[in-house]
C-alpha atoms as a PDB file:
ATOM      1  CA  UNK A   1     -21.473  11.712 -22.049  1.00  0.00           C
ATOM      2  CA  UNK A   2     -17.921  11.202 -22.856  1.00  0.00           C
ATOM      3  CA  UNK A   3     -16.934   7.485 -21.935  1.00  0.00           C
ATOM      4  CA  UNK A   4     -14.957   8.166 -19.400  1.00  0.00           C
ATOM      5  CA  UNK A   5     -15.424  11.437 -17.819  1.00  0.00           C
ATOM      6  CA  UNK A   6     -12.661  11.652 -15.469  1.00  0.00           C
ATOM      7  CA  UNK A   7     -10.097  10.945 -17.920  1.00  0.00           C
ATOM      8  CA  UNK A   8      -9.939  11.695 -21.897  1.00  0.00           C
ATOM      9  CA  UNK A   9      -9.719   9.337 -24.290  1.00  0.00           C
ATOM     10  CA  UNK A  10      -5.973   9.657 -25.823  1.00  0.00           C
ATOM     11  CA  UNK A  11      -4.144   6.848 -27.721  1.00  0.00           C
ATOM     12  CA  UNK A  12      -1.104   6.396 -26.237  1.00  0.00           C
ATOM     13  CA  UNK A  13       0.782   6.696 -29.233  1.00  0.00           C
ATOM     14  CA  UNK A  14      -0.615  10.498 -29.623  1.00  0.00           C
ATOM     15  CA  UNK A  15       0.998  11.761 -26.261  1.00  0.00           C
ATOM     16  CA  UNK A  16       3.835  14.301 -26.008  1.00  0.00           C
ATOM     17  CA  UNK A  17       6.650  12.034 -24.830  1.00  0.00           C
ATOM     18  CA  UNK A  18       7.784  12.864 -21.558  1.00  0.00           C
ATOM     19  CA  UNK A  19      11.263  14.080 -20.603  1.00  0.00           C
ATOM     20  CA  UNK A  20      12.479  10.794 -17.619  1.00  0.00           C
ATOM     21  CA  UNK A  21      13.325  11.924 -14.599  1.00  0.00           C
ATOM     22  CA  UNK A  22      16.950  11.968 -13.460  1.00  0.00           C
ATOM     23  CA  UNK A  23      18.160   7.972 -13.095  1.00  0.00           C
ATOM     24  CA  UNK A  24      16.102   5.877 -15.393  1.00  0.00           C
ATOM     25  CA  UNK A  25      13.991   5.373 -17.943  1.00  0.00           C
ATOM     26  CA  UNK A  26      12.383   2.812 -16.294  1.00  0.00           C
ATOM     27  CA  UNK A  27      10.120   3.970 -12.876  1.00  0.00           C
ATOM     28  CA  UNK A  28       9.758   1.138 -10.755  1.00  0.00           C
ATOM     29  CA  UNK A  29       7.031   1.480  -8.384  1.00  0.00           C
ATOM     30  CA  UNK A  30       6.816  -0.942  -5.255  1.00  0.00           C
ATOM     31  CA  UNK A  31       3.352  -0.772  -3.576  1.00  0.00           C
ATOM     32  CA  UNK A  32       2.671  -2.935  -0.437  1.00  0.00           C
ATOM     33  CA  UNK A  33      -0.706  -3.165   0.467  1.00  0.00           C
ATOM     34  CA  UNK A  34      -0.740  -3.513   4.112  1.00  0.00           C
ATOM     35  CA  UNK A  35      -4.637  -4.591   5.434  1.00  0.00           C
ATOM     36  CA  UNK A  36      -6.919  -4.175   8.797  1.00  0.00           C
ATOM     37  CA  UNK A  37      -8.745  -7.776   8.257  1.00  0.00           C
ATOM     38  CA  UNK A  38     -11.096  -7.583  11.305  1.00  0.00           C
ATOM     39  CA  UNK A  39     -11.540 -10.795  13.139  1.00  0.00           C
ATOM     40  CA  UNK A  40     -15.253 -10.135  13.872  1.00  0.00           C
ATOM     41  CA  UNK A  41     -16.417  -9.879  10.518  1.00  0.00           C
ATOM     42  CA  UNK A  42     -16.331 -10.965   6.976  1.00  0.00           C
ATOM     43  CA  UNK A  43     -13.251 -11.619   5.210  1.00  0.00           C
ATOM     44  CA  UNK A  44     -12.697  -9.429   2.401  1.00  0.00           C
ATOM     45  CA  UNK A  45     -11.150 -12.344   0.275  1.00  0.00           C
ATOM     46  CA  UNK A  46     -11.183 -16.811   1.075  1.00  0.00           C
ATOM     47  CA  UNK A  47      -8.521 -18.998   0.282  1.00  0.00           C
ATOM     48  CA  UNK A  48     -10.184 -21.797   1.731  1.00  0.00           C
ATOM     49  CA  UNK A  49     -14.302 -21.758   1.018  1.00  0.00           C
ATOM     50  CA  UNK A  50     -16.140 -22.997   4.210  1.00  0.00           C
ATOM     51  CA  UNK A  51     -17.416 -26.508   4.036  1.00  0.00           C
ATOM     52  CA  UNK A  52     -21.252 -26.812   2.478  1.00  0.00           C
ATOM     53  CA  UNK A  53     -20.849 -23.364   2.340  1.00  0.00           C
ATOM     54  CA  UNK A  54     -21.866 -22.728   5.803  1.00  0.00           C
ATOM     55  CA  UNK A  55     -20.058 -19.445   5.962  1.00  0.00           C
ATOM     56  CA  UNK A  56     -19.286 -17.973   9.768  1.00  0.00           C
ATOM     57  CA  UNK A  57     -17.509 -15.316  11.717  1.00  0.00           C
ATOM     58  CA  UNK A  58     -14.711 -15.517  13.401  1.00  0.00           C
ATOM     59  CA  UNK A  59     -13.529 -17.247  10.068  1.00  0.00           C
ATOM     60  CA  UNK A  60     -10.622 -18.155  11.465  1.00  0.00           C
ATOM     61  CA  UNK A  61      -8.612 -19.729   8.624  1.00  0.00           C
ATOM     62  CA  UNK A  62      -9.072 -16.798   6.232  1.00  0.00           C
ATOM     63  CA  UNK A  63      -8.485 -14.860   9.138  1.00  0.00           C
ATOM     64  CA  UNK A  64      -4.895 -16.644   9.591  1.00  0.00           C
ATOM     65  CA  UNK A  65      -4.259 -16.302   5.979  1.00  0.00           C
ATOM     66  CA  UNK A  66      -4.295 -12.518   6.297  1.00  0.00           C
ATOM     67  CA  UNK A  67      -2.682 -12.496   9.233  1.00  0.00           C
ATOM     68  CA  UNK A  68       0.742 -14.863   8.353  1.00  0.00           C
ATOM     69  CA  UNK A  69       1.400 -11.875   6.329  1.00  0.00           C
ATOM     70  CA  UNK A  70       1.611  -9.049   8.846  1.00  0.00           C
ATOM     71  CA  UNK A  71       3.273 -11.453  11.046  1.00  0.00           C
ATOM     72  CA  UNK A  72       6.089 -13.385   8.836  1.00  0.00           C
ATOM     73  CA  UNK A  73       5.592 -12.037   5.658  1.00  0.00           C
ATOM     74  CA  UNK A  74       6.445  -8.052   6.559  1.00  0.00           C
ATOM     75  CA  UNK A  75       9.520  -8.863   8.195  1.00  0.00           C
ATOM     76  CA  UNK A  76      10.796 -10.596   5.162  1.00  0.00           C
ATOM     77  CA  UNK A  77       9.103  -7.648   3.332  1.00  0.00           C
ATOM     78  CA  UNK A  78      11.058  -4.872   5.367  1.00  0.00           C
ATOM     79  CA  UNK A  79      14.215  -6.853   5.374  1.00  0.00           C
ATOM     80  CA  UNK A  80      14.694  -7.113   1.657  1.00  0.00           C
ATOM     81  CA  UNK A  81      13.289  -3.871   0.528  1.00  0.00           C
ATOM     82  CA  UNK A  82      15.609  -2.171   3.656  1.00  0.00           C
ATOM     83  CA  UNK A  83      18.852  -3.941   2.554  1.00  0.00           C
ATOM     84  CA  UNK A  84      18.595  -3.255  -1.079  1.00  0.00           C
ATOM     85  CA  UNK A  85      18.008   0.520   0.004  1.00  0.00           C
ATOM     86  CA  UNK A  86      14.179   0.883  -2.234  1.00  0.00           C
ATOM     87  CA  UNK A  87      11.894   3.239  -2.077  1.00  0.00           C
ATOM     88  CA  UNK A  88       8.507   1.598  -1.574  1.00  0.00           C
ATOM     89  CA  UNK A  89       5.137   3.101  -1.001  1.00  0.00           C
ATOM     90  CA  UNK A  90       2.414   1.749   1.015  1.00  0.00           C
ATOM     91  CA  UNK A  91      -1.376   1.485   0.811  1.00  0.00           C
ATOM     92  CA  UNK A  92      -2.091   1.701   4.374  1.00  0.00           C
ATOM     93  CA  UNK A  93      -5.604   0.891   6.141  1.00  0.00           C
ATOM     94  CA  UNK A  94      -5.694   3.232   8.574  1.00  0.00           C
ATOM     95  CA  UNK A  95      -7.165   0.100  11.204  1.00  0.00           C
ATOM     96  CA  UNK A  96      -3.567  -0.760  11.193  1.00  0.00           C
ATOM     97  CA  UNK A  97      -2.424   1.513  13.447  1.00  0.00           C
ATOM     98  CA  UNK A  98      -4.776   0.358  16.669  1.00  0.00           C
ATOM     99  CA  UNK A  99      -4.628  -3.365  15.546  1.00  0.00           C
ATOM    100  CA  UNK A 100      -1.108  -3.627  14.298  1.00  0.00           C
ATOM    101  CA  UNK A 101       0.896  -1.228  16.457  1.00  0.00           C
ATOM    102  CA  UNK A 102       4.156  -2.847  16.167  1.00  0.00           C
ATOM    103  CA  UNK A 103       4.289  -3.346  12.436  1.00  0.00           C
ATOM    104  CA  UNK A 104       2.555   0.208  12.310  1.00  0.00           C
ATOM    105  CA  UNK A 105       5.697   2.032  13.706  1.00  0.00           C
ATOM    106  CA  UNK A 106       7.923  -0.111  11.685  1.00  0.00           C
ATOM    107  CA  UNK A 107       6.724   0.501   8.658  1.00  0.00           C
ATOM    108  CA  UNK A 108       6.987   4.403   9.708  1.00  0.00           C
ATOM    109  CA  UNK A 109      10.614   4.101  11.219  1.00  0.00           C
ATOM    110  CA  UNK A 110      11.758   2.094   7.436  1.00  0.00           C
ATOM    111  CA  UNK A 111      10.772   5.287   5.594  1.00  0.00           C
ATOM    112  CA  UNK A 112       8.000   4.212   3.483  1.00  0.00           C
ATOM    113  CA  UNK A 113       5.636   6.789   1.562  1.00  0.00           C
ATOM    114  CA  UNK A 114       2.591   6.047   3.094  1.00  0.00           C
ATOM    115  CA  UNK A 115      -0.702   5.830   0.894  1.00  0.00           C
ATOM    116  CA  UNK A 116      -3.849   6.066   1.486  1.00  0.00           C
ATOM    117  CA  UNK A 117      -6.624   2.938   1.488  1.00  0.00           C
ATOM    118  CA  UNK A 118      -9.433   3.215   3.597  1.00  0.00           C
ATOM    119  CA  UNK A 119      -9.902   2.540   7.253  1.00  0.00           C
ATOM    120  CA  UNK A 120     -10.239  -1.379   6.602  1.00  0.00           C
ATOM    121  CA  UNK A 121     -10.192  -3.832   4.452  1.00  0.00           C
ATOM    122  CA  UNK A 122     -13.746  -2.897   2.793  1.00  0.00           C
ATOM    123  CA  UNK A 123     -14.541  -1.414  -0.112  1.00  0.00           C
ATOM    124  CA  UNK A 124     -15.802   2.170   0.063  1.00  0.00           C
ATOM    125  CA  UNK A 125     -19.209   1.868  -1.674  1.00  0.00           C
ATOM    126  CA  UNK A 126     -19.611  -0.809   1.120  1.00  0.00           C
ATOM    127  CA  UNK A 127     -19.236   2.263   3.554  1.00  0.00           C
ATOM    128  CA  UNK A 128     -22.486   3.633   5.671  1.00  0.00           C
ATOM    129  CA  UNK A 129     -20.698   6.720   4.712  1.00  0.00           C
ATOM    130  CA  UNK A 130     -17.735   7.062   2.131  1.00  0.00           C
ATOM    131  CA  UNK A 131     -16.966  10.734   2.932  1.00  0.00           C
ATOM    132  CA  UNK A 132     -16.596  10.000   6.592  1.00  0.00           C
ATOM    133  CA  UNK A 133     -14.630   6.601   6.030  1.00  0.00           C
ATOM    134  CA  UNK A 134     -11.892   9.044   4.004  1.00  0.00           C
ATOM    135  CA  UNK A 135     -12.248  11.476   6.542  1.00  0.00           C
ATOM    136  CA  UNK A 136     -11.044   9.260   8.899  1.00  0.00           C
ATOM    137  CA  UNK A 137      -8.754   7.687   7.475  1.00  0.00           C
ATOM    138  CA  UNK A 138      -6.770  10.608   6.345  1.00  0.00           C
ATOM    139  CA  UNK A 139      -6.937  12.108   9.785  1.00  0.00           C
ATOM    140  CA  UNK A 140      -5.509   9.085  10.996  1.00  0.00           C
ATOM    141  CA  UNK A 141      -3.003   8.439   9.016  1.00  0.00           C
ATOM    142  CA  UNK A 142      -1.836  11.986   8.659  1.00  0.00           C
ATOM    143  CA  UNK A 143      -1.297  12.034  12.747  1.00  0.00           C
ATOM    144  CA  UNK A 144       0.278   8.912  12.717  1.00  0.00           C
ATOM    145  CA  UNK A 145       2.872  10.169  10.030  1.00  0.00           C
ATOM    146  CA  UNK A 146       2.801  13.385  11.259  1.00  0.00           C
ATOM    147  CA  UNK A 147       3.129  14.563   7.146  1.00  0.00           C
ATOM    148  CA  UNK A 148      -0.209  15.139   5.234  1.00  0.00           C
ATOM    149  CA  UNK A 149      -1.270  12.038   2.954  1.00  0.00           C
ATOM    150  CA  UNK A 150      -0.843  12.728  -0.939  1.00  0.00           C
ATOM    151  CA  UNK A 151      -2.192   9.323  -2.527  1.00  0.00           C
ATOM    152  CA  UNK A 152      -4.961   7.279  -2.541  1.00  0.00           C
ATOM    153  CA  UNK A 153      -5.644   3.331  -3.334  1.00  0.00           C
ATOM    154  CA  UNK A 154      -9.004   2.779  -2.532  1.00  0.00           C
ATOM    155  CA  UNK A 155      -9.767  -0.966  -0.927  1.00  0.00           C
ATOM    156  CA  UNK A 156     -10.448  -3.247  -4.059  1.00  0.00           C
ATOM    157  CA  UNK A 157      -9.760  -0.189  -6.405  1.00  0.00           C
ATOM    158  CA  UNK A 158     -13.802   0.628  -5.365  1.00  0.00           C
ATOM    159  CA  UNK A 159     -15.363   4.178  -6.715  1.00  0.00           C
ATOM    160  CA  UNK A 160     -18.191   5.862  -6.401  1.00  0.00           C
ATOM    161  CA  UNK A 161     -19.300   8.845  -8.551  1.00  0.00           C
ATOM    162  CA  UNK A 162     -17.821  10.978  -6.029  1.00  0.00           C
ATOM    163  CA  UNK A 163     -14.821   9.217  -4.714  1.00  0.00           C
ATOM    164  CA  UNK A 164     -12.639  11.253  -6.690  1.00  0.00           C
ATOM    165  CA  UNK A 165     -13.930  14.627  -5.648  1.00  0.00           C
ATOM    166  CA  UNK A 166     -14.003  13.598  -1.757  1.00  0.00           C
ATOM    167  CA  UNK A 167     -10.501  13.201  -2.372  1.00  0.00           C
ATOM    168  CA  UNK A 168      -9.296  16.062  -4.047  1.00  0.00           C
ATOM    169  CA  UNK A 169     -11.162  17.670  -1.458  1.00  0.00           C
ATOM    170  CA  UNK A 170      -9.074  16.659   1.172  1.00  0.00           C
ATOM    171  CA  UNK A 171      -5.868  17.725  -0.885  1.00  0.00           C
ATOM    172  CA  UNK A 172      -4.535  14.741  -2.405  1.00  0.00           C
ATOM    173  CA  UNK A 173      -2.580  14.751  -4.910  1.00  0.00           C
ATOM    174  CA  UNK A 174      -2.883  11.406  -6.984  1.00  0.00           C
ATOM    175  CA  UNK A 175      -4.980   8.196  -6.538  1.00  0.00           C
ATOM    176  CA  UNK A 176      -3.784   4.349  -8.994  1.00  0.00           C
ATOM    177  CA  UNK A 177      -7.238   3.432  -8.600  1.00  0.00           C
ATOM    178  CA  UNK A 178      -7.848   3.972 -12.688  1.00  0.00           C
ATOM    179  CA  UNK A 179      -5.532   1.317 -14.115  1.00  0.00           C
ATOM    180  CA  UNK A 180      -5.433   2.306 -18.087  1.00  0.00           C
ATOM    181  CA  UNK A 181      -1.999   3.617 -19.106  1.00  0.00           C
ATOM    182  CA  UNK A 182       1.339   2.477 -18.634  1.00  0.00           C
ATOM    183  CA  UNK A 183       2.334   6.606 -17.651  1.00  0.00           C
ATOM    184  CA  UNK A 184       0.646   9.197 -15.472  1.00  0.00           C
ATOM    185  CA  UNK A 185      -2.673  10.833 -16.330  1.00  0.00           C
ATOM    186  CA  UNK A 186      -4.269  13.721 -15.374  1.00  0.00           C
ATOM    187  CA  UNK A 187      -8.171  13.245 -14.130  1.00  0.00           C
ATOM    188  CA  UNK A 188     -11.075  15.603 -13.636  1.00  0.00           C
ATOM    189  CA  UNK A 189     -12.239  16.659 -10.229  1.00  0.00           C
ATOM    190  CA  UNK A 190     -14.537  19.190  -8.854  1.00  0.00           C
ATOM    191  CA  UNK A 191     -11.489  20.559  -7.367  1.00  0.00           C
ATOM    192  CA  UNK A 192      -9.123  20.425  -9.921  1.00  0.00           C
ATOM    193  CA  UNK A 193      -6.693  18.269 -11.832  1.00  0.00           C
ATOM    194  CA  UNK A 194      -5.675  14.899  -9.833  1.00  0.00           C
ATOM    195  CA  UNK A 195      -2.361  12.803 -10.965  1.00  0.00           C
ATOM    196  CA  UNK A 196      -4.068   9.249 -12.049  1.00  0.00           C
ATOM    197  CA  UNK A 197      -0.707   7.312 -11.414  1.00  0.00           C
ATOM    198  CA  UNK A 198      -0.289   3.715 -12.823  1.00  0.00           C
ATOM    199  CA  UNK A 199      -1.057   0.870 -10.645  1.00  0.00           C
ATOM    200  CA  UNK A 200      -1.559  -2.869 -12.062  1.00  0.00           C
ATOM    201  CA  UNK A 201      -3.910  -5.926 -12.052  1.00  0.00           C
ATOM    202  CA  UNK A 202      -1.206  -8.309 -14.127  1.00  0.00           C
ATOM    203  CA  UNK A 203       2.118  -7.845 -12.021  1.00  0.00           C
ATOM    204  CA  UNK A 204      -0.314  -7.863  -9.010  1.00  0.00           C
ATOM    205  CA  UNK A 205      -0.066 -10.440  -6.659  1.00  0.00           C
ATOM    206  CA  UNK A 206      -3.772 -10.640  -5.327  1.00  0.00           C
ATOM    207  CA  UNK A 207      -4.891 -11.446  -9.388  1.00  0.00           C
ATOM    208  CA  UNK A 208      -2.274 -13.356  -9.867  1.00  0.00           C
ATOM    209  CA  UNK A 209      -2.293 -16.084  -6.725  1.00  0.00           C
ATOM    210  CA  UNK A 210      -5.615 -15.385  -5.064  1.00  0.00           C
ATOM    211  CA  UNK A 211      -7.801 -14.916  -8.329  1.00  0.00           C
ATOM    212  CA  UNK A 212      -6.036 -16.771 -10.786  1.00  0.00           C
ATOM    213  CA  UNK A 213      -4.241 -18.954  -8.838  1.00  0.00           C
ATOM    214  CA  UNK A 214      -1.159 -19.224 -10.422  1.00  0.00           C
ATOM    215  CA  UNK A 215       1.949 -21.180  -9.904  1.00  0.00           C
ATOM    216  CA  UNK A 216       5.096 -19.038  -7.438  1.00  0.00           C
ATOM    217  CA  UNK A 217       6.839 -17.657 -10.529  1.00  0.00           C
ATOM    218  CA  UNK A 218       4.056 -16.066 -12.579  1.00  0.00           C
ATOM    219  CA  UNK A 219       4.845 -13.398 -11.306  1.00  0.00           C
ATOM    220  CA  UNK A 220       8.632 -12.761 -12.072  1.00  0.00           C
ATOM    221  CA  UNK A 221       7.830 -14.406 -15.411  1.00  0.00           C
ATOM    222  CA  UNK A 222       5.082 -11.682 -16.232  1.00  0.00           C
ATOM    223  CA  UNK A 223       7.898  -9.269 -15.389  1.00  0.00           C
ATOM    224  CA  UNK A 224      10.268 -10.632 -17.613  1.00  0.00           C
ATOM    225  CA  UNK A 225       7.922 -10.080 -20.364  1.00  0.00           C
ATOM    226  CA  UNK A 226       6.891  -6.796 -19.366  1.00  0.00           C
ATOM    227  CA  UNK A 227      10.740  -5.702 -19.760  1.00  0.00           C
ATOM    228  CA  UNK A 228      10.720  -7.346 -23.035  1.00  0.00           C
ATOM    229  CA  UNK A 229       7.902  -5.622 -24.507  1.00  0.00           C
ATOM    230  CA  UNK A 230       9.161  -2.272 -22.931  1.00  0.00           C
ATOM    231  CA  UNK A 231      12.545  -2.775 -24.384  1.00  0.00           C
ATOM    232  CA  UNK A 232      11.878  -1.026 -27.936  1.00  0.00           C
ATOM    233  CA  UNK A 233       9.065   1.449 -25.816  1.00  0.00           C
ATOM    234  CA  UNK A 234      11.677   3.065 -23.446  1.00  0.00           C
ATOM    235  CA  UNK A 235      13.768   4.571 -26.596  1.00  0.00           C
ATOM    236  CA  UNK A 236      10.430   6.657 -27.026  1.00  0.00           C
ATOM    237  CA  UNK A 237       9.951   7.846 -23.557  1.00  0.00           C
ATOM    238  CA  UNK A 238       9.697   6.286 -19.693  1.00  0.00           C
ATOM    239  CA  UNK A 239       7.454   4.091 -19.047  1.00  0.00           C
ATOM    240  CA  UNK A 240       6.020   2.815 -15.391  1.00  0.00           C
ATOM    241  CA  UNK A 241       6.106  -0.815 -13.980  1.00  0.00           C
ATOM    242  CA  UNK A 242       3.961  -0.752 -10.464  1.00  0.00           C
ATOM    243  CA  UNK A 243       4.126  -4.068  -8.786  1.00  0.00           C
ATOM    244  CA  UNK A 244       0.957  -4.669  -6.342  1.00  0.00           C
ATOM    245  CA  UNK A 245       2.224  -6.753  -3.158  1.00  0.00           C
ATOM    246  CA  UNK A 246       0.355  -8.302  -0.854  1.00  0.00           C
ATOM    247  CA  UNK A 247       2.092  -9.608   2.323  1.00  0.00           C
ATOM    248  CA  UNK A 248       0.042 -12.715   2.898  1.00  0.00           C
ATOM    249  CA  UNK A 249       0.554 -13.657  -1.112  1.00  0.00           C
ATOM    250  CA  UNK A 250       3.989 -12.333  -2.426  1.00  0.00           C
ATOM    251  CA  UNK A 251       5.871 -13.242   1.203  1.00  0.00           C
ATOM    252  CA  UNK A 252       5.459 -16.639   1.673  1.00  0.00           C
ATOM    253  CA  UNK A 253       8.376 -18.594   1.408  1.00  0.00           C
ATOM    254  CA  UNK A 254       7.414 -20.277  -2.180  1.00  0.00           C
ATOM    255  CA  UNK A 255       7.035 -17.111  -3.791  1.00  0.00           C
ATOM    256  CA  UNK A 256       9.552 -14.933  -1.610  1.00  0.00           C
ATOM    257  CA  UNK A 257      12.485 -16.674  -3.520  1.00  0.00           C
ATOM    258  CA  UNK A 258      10.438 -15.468  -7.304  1.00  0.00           C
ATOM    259  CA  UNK A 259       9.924 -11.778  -5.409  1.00  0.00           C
ATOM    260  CA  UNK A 260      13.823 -11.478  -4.570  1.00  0.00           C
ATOM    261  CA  UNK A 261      14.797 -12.520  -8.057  1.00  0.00           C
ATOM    262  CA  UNK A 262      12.400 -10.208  -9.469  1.00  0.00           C
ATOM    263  CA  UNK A 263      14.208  -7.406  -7.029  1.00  0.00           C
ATOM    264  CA  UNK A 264      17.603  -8.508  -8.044  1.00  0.00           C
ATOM    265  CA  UNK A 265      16.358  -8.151 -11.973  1.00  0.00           C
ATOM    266  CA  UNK A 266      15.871  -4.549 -11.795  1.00  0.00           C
ATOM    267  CA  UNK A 267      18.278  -3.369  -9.821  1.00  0.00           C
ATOM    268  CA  UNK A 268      20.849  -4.968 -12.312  1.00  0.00           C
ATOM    269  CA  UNK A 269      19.300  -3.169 -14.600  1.00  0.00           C
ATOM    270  CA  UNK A 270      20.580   0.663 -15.125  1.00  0.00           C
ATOM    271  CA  UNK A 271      17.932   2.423 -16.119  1.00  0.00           C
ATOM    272  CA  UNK A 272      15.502   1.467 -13.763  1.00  0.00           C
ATOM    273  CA  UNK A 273      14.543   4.237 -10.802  1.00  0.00           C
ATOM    274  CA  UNK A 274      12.474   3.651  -7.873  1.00  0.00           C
ATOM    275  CA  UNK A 275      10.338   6.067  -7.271  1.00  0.00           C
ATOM    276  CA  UNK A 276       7.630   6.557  -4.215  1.00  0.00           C
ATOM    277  CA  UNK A 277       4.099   7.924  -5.440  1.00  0.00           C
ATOM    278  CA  UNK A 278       4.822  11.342  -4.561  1.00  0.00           C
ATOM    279  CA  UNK A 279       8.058  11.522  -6.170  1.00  0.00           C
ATOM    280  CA  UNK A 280       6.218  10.320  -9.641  1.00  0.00           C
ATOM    281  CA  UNK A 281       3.672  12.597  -8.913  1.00  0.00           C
ATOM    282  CA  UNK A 282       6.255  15.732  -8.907  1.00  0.00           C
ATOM    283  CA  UNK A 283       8.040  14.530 -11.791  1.00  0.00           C
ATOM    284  CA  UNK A 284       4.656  14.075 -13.670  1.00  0.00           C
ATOM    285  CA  UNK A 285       3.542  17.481 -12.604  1.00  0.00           C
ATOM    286  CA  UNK A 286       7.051  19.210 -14.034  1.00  0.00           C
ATOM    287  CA  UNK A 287       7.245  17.212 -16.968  1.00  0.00           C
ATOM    288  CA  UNK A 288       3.684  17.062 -18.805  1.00  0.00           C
ATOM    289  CA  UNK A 289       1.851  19.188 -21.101  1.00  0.00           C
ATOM    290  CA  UNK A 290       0.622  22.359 -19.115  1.00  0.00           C
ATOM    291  CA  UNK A 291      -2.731  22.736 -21.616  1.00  0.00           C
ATOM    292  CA  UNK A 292      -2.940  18.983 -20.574  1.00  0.00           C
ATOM    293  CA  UNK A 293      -3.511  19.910 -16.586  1.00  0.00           C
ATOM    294  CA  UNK A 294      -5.521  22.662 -17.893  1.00  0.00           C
ATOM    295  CA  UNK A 295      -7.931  20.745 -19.868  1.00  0.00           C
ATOM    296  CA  UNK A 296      -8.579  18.614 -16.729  1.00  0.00           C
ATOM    297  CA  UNK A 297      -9.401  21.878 -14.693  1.00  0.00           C
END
């Protein structure tokens, strides 16, 4: 078996460059993970561990953690994203809509792509069944919208064998749960090619401050770098930079301030283009190597 059989193998340095898209060189794209963390069970993720590790539900702090997000940190979120006039895309659990109904139409009246990432917070290979949790989701989502879903983040980046099938099934178009190049790939499904679009787990803000724990301006810093390193790379062809935000992590007030000036550094900046998932997707899909897309039929 090939080692990865959804994607082949290709240095990056042996791809056909890639004509940009119109704008920039540089494809920003802004994904805000927006989360259903249900009050009567589990929390997906702990800041605070529960003393003598007597864990319980409701867990109330981890709970709040989550919810300080959706409450004060996706106003801030809509505010500054609205006013600079971005495109953002959003990984949206589909629970949102029934628990959050507020922030739910908000979210649809600011014009954001919405993505798709499972019903809740909860990994689909924790899912009785995973075809019926996508399902669902989808559904949901799509009659919320009222505009079929085209992407896919699954909750935790979780796979099974068939994830990728199940959702190629349902139509979709691309999925950034395979994080391994810094440009657009095309993957193997039983249904056909899918767009694997570049997401990231370094400028992500759940690594970053809930894993690693990290002080408020990693993340701009790690940004700064990025740019750096892409500097001589972007002569050659575009490349993607896909910052994962979390509302409860990158919207608190001690790392809003690092967020904005991260913001404010690529707008000055003019070769950088935001671009939703969909629109990458359709420049992708106009741009690669035809025998590329057919090799992944």
């Amino acid at each position: 078996m090939a080692s990865n059989p959804r994607v082949p193998f290709r240095l990056a340095s042996d791809r056909r460059p890639l004509a940009p898209p119109p704008g920039g060189r540089l494809i920003v794209h802004l994904v805000v993970n927006i989360e259903n963390w249900r009050f009567d069970h589990p929390m997906p993720r702990k800041l605070l561990p529960a003393p003598h590790g007597a864990e319980a539900v409701p867990d109330v702090p981890n709970f709040s953690w989550a919810e300080y997000g959706m409450r004060c940190g996706m106003p801030r979120l809509l505010e500054t994203l609205g006013r600079r006039g971005l495109q953002v895309t959003c990984a949206f659990n589909a629970g949102v809509i029934e628990s959050y109904p507020d922030l739910a139409l908000a979210v649809r009246e600011a014009g954001w792509e919405f993505m798709g990432h499972g019903l809740h917070q909860r990994a689909l290979t924790a899912e009785a069944s995973e075809a019926d949790a996508i399902a669902e989701a989808l559904s949901r989502i799509a009659d919320f919208t009222g505009r079929p879903v085209q992407g896919w983040l699954g909750p935790g980046l979780r796979q099974t064998v068939d994830t990728l099938d199940l959702l190629a099934g349902h139509g979709l178009r691309y999925c950034c749960d395979w994080v391994l190049d810094d440009l657009p790939v095309w993957m193997k499904t039983r249904h056909g090619p899918m767009i694997g679009l570049p997401y990231s787990l370094e400028i992500n803000d759940s690594v970053i401050y809930a894993v690693e724990k990290h002080r408020s301006a990693e993340m701009h810093d790690r940004l700064v770098s990025t740019l750096e390193t892409f500097a001589s790379e972007l002569a050659q062809g575009p490349r993607i930079v896909t910052l994962g935000l979390h509302p409860h992590l990158i919207a608190v007030p001690h790392r809003f301030i690092w967020f904005e000036r991260m913001l404010d550094l690529l707008c000055a900046r003019p070769d950088t283009l935001f671009m939703t998932g969909s629109q990458i997707a359709d420049w992708f899909e106009a741009a690669s190597d035809p025998a590329e897309r057919a090799a992944a039929s």
